[in-house]
N, C-alpha and C. Protein backbone atom coordinates (compact mmCIF):
# COMPACT_ATOMS: atom_id res chain seq x y z
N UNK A 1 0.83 -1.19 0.00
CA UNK A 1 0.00 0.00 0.00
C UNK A 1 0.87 1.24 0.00
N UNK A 2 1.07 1.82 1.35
CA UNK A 2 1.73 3.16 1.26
C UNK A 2 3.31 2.96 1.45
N UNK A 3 3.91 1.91 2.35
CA UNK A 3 5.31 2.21 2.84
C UNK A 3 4.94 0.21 3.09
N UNK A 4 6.37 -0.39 2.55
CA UNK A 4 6.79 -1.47 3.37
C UNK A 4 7.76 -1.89 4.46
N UNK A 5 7.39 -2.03 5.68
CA UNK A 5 8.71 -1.83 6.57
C UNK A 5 8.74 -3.40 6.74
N UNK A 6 10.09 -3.87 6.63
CA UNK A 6 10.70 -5.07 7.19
C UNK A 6 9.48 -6.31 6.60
N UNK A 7 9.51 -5.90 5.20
CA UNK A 7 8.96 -6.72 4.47
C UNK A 7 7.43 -6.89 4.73
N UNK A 8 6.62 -5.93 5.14
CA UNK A 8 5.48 -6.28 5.47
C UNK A 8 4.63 -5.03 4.81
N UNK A 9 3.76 -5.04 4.56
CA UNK A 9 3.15 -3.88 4.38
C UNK A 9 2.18 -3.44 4.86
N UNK A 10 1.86 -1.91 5.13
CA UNK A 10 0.62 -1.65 6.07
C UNK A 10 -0.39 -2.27 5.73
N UNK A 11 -0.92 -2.48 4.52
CA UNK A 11 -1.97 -3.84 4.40
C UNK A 11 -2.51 -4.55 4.96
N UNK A 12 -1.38 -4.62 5.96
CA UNK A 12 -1.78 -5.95 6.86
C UNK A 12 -2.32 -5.81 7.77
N UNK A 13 -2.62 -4.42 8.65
CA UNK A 13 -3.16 -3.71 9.36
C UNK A 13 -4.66 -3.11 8.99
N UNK A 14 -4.73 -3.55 7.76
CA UNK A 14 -6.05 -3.17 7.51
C UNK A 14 -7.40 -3.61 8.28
N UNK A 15 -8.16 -2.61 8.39
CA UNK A 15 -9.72 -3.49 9.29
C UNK A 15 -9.26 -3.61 10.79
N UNK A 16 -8.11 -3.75 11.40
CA UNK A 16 -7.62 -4.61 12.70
C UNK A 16 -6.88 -3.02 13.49
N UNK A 17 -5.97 -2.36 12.91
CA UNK A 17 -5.73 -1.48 13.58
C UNK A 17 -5.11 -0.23 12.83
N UNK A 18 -5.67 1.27 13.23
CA UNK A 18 -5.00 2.39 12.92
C UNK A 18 -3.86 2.39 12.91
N UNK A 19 -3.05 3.37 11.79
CA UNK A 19 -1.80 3.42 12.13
C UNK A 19 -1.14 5.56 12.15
N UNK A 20 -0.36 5.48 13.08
CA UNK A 20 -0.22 6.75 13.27
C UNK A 20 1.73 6.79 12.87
N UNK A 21 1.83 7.36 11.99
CA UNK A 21 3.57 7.57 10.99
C UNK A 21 4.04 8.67 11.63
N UNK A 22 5.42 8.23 12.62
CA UNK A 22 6.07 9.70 12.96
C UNK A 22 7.53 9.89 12.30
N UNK A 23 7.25 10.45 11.18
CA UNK A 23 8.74 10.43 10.54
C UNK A 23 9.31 12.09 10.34
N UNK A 24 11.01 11.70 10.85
CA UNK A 24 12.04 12.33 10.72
C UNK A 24 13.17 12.04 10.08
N UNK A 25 13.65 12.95 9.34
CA UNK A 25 15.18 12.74 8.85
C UNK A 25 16.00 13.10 9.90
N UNK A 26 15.93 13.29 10.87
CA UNK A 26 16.76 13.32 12.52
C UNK A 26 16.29 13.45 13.67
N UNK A 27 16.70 12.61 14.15
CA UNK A 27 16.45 12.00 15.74
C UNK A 27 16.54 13.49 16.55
N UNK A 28 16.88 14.58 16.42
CA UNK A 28 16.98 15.25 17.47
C UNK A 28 16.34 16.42 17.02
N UNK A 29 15.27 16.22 16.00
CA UNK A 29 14.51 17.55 15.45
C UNK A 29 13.63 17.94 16.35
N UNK A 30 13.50 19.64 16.59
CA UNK A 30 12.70 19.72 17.89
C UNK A 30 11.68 19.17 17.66
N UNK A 31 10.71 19.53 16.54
CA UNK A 31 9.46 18.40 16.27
C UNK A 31 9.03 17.28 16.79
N UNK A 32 10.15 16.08 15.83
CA UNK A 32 10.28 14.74 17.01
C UNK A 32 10.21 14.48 17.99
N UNK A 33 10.96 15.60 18.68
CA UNK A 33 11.03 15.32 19.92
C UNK A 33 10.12 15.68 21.13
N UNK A 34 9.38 16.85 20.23
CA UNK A 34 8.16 17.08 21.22
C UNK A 34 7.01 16.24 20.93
N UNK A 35 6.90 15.57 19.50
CA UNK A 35 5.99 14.89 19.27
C UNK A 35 6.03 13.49 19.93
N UNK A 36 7.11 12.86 20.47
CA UNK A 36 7.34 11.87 21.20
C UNK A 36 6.78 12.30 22.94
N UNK A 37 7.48 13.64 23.22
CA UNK A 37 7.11 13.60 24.43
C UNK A 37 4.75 13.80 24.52
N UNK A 38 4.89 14.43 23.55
CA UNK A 38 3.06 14.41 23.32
C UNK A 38 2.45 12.73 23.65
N UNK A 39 3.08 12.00 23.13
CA UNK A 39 2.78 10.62 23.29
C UNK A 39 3.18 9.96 24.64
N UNK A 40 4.15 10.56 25.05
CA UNK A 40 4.71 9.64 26.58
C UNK A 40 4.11 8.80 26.99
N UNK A 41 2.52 9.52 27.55
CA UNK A 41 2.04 9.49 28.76
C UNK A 41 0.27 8.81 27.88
N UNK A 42 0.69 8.74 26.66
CA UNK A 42 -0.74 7.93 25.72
C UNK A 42 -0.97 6.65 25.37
N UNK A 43 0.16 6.03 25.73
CA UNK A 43 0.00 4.24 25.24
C UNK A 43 -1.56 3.57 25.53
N UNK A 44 -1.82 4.03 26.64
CA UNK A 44 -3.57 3.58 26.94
C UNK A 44 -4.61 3.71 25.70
N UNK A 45 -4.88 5.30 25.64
CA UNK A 45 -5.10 5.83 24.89
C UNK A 45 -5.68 5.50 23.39
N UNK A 46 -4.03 5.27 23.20
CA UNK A 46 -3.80 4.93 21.76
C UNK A 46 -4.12 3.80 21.67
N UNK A 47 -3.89 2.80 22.48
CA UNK A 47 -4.26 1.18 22.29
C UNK A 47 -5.94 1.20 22.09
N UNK A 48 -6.35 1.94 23.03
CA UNK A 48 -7.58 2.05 23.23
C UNK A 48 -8.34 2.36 21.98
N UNK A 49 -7.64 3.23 20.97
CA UNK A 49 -7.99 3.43 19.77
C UNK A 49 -7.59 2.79 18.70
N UNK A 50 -6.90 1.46 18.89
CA UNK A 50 -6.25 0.43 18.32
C UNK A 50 -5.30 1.33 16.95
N UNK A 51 -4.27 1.97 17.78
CA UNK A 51 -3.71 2.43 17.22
C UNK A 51 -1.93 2.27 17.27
N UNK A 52 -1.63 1.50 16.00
CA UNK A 52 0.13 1.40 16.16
C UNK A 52 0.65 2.39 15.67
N UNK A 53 1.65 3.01 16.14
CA UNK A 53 2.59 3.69 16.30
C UNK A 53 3.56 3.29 15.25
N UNK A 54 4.07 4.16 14.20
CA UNK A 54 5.43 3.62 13.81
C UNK A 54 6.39 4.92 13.81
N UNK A 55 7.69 4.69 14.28
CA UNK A 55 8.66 5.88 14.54
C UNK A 55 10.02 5.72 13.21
N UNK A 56 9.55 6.73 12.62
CA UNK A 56 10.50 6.55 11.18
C UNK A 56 11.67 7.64 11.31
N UNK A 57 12.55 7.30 11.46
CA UNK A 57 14.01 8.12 11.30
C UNK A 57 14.99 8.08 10.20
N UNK A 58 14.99 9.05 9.00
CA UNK A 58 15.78 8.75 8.25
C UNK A 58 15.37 7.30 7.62
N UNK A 59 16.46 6.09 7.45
CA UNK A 59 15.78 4.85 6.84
C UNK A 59 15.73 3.83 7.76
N UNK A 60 15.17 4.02 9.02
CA UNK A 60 15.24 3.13 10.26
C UNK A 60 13.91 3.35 11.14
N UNK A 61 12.91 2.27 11.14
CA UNK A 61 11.65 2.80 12.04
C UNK A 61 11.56 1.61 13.57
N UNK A 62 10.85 1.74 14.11
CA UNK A 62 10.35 0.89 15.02
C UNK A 62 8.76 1.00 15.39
N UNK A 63 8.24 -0.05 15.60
CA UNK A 63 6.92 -0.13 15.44
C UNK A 63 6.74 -0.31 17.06
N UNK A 64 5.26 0.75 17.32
CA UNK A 64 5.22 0.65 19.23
C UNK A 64 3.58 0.51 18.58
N UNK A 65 3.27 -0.66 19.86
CA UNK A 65 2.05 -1.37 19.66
C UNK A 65 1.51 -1.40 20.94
N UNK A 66 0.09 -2.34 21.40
CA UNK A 66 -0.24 -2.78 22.65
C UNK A 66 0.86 -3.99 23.04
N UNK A 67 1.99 -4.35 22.61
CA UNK A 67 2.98 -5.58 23.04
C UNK A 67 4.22 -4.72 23.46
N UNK A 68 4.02 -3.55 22.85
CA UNK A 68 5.33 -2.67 23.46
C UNK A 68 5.13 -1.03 23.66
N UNK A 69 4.31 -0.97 24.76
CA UNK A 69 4.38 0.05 25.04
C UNK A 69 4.81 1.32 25.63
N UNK A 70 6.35 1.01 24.95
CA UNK A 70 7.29 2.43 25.51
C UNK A 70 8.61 2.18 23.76
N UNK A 71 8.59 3.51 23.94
CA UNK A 71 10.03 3.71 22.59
C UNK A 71 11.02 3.29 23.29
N UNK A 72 11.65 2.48 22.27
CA UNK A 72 12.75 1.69 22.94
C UNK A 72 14.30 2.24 21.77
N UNK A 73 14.71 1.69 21.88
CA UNK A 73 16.20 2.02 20.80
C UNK A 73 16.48 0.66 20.32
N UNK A 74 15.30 -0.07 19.89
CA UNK A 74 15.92 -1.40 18.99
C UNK A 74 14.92 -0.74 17.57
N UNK A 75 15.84 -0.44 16.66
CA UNK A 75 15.46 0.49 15.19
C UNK A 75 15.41 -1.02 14.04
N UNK A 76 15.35 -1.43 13.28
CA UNK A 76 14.68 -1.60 12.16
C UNK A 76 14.90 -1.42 10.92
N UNK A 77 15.10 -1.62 9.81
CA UNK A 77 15.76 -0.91 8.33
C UNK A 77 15.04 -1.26 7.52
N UNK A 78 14.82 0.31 7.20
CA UNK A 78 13.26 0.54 6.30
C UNK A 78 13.67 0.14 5.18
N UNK A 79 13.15 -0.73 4.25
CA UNK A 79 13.03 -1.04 3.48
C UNK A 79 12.64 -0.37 2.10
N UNK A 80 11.61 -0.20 2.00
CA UNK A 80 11.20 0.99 0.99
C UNK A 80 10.37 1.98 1.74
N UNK A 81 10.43 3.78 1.20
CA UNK A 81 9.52 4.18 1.28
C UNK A 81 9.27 4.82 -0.04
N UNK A 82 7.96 5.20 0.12
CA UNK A 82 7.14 6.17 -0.96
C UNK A 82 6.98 7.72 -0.69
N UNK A 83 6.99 8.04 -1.60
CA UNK A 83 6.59 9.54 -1.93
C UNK A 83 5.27 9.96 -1.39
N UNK A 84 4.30 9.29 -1.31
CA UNK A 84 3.27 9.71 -0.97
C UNK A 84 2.80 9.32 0.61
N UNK A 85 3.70 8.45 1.77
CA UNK A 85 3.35 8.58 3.35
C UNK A 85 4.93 9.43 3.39
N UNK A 86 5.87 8.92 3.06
CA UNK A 86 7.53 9.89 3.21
C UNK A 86 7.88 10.63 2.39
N UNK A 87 7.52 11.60 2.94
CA UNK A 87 8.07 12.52 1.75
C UNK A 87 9.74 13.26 1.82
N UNK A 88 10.79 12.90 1.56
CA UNK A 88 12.23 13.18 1.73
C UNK A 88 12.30 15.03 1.66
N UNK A 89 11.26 15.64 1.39
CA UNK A 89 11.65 16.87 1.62
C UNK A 89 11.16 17.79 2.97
N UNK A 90 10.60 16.70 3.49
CA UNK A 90 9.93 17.12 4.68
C UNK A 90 10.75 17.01 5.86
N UNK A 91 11.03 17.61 6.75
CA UNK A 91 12.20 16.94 7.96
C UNK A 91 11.36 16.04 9.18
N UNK A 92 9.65 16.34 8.83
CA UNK A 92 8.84 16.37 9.96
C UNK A 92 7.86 16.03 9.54
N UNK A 93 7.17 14.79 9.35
CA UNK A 93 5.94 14.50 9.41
C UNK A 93 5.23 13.74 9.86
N UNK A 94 3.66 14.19 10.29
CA UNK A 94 2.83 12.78 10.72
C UNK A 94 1.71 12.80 10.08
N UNK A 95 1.30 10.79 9.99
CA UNK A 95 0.50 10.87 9.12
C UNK A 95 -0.41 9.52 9.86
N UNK A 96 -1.82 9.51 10.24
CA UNK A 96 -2.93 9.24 10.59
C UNK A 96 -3.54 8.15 9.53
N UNK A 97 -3.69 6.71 9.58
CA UNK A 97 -3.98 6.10 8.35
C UNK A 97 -5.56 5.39 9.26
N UNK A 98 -6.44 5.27 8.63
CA UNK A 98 -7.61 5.09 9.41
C UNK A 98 -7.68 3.23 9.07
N UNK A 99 -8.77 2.76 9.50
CA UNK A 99 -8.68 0.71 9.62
C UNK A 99 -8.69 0.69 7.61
N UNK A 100 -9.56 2.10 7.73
CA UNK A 100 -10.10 1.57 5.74
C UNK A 100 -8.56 1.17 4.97
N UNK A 101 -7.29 2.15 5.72
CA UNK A 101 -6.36 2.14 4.91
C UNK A 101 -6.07 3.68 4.45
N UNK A 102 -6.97 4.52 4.95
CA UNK A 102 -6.55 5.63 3.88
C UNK A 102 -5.87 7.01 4.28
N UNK A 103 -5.77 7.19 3.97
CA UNK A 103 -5.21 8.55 4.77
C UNK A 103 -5.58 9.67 5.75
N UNK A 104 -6.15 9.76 6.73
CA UNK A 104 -6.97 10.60 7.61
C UNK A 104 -6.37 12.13 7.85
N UNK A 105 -5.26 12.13 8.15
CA UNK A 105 -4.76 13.07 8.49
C UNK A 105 -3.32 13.04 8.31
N UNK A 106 -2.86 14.46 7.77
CA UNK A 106 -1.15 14.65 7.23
C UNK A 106 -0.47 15.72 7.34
N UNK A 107 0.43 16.35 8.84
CA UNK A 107 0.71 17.35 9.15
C UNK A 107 2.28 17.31 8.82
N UNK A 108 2.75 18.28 8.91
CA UNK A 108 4.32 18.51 9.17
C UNK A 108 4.79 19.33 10.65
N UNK A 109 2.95 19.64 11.54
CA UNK A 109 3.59 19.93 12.70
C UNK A 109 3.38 18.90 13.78
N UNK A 110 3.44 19.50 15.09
CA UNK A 110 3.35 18.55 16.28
C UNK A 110 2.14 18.31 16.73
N UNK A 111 1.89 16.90 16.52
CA UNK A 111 -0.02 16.40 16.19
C UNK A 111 -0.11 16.57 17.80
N UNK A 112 -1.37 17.10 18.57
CA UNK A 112 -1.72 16.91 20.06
C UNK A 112 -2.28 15.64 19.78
N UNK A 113 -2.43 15.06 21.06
CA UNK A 113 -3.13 13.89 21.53
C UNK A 113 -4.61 14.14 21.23
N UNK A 114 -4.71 15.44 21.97
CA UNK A 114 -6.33 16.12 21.99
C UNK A 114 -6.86 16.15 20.38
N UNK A 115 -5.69 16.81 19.60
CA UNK A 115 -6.23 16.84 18.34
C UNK A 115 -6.37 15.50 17.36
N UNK A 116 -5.12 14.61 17.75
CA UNK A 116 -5.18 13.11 17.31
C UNK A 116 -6.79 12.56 17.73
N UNK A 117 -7.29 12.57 18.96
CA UNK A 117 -8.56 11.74 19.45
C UNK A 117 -9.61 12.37 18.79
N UNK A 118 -9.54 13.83 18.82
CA UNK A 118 -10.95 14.81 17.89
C UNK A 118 -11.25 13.81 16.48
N UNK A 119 -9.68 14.08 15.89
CA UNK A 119 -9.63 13.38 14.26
C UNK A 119 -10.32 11.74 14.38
N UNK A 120 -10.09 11.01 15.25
CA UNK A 120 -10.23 9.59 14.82
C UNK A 120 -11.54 9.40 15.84
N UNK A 121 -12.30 9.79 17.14
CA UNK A 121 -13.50 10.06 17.50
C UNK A 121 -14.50 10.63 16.88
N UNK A 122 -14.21 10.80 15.65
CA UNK A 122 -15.06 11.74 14.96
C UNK A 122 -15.36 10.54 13.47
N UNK A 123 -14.19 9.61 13.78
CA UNK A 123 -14.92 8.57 12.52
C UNK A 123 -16.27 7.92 12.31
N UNK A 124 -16.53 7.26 11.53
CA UNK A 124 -17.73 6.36 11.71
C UNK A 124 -17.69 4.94 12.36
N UNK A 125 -16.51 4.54 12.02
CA UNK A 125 -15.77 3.41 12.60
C UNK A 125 -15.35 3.63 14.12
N UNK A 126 -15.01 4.21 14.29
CA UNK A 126 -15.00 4.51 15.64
C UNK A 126 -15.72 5.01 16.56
N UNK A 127 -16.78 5.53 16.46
CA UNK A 127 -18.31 6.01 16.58
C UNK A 127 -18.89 4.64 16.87
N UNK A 128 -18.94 3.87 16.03
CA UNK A 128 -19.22 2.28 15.81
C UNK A 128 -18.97 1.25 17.29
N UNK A 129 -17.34 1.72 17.25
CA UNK A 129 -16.77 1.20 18.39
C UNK A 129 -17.11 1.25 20.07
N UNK A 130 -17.66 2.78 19.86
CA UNK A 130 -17.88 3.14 20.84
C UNK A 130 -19.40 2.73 20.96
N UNK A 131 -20.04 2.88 20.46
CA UNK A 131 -21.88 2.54 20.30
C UNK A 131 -21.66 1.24 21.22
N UNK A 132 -20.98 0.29 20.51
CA UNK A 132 -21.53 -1.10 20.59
C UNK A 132 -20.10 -1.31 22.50
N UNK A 133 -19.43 -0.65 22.82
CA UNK A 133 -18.65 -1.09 23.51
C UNK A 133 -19.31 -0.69 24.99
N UNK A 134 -21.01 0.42 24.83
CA UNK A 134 -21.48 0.90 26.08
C UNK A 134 -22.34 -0.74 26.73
C-alpha cells in the first residue's frame, strides 16, 4: 500500500488497527522530539484506539504497539519508502492512516493527543466502536 517496513506492508493492518507515521530525517529535530514527548504518557489511549505507532528516522523505524508500550532504541531498516506517506523533503511529518487504509490526516507539525482523538472520535468506525462497547 503506502510504505513497506521489514517486508510487510501496512496492508496488513487493515480493518484490525489504525496506524499513526512519525517520521524524521533526525532524531533530534525539535518536532520529534516534542511529538514523542506528546505521546509519553498515551500508550492507553492509543491502544484504546487500536492504534500502532510507527517511529521513522531517516531509513530506520520501530513499530510501538499494545505488546510494546514504551520507545525503545531497537530500530529496524526501512526497506522501501514512498513519496506519498515519506516525503524526503519534509524533515517532519505525521500521518494518521484510518482501519479503511486511507489517509486521515497529514501534518508537518506537532499532532496533540487532543487533536489526534478529535480526528479519529469523529470517525464512523469509531463512533461504531464506541456505540456497541457501552
Amino acid at each position: 500500500m503506502f510504505i513497506k517496513v521489514n517486508g510487510q506492508h501496512l496492508d496488513n493492518y487493515k480493518w484490525k488497527n489504525r496506524i499513526l507515521i512519525v517520521k524524521t530525517l533526525n532524531e533530534n529535530s525539535p518536532k520529534y522530539k516534542a511529538q514523542l514527548k506528546e505521546f509519553k504518557n498515551a500508550f492507553s489511549e492509543l491502544k484504546e484506539r487500536k492504534l500502532i505507532l510507527f517511529l521513522i528516522v531517516g531509513d530506520k523505524y520501530q513499530k510501538i504497539d499494545g505488546d510494546a508500550l514504551e520507545i525503545n532504541t531497537t530500530w529496524k531498516s526501512l526497506e522501501d519508502k514512498h513519496k506519498n506517506i515519506s516525503d524526503d523533503s519534509d524533515d517532519f511529518e505525521v500521518v494518521l492512516i484510518g482501519l479503511d487504509g486511507g489517509i486521515k490526516l497529514k501534518k508537518q507539525d506537532v499532532l496533540t493527543t487532543k487533536e489526534l482523538y478529535n480526528v479519529i472520535d469523529r470517525m464512523p468506525m469509531r463512533l461504531n466502536e464506541l456505540k456497541h462497547k457501552k
